[in-house]
Protein backbone atom coordinates (compact mmCIF):
# COMPACT_ATOMS: atom_id res chain seq x y z
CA UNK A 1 140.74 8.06 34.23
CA UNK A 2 138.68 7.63 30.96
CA UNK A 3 138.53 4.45 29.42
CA UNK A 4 140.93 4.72 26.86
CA UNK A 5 143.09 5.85 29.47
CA UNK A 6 143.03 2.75 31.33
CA UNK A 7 143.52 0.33 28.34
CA UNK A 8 146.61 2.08 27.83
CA UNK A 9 147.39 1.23 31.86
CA UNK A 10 146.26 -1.91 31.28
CA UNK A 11 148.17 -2.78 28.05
CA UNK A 12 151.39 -1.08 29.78
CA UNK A 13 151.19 -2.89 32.83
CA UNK A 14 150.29 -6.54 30.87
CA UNK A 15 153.81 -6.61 28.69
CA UNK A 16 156.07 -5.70 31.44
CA UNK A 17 154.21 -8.33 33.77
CA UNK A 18 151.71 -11.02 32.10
CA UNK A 19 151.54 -12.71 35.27
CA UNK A 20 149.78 -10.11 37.50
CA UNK A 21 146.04 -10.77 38.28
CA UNK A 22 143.17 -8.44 37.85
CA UNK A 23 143.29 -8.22 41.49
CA UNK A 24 146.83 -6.46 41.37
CA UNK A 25 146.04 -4.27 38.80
CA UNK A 26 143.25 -3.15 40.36
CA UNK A 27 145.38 -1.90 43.35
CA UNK A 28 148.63 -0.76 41.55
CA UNK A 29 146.33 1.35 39.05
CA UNK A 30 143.54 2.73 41.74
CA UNK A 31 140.41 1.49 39.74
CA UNK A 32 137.81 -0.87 40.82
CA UNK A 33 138.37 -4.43 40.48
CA UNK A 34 134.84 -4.33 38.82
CA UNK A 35 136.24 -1.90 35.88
CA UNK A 36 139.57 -3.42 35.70
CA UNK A 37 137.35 -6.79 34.78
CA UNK A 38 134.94 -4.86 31.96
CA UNK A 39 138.17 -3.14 31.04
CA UNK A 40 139.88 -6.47 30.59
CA UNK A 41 136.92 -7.91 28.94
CA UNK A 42 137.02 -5.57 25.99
CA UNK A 43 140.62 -5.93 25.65
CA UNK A 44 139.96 -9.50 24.84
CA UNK A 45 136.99 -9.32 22.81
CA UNK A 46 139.15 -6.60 20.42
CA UNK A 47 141.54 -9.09 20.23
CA UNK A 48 144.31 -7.05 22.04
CA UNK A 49 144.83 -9.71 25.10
CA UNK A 50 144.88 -12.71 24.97
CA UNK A 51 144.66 -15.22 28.35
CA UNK A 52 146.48 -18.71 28.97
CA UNK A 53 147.01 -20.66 32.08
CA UNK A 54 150.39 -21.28 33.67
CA UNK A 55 151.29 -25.08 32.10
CA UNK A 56 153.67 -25.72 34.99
CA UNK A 57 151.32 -24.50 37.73
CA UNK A 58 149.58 -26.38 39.87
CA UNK A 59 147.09 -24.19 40.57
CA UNK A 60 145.23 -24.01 37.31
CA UNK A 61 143.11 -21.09 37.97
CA UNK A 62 146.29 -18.73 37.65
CA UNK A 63 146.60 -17.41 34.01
CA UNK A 64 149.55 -15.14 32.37
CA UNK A 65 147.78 -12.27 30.16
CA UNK A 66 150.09 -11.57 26.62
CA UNK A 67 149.04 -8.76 24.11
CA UNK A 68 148.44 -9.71 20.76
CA UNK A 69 150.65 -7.89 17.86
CA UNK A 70 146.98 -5.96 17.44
CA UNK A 71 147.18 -5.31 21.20
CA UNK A 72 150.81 -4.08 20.67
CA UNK A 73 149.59 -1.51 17.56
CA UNK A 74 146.67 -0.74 19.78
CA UNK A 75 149.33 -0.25 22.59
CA UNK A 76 151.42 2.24 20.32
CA UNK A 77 148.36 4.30 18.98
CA UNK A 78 146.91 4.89 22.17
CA UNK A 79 150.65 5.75 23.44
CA UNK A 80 150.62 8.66 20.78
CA UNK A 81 147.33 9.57 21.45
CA UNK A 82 148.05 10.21 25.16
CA UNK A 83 151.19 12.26 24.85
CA UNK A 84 149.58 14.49 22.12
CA UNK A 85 146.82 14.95 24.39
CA UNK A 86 149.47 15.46 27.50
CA UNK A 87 151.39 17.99 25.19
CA UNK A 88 148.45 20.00 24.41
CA UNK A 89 147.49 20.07 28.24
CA UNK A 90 151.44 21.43 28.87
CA UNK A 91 151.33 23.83 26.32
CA UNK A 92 148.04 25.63 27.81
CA UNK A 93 149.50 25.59 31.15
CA UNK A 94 152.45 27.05 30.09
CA UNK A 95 150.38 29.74 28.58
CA UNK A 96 148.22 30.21 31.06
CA UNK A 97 151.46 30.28 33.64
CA UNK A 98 152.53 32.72 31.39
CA UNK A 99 149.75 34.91 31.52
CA UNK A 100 149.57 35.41 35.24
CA UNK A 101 153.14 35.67 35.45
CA UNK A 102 152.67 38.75 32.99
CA UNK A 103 149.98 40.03 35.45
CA UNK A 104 152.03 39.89 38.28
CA UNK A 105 154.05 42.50 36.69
């Protein structure tokens, strides 16, 4: 998974749950906790994420992650990017599938 790749992930994962911890997405995604934390690092410093701690919570060191509306244009471009990329992977299957179906023949 390339990095772009995994800010996607990350941005995904982050509006459907702002309450998950690096921890989790570490394990639901399959990539170190160590990247997930660069990863998540970037995402802030480009403004994308932004981090605040539960209010209500008593345990203070428990924070909710919420995109910015940059993270959720970032979110959309890299979306696009990805299935154009996907698309142009299917297509030159299908060719190749194609091909040795031909040679079968």
């Amino acid at each position: 998974m390339n990095h772009k790749d995994i800010h996607l992930e990350l941005l995904r994962k982050i509006e459907v749950n702002s309450e998950c911890t690096q921890r989790e997405l570490s394990q639901e995604m399959g990539v170190s906790l160590g990247k997930i934390n660069y990863c998540m690092k970037k995402l802030f410093e480009k403004g994308l994420v932004k981090l605040s701690n539960f209010r209500s919570n008593s345990n203070k060191s428990r924070y909710i992650y919420l995109l910015t509306p940059k993270g959720i244009e970032q979110k959309t471009r890299l979306t696009i990017l990805f299935l154009e990329r996907k698309l142009k992977e299917y297509d030159e299957l299908k060719a190749e599938i194609q091909s040795l179906q031909e040679d079968i023949k």
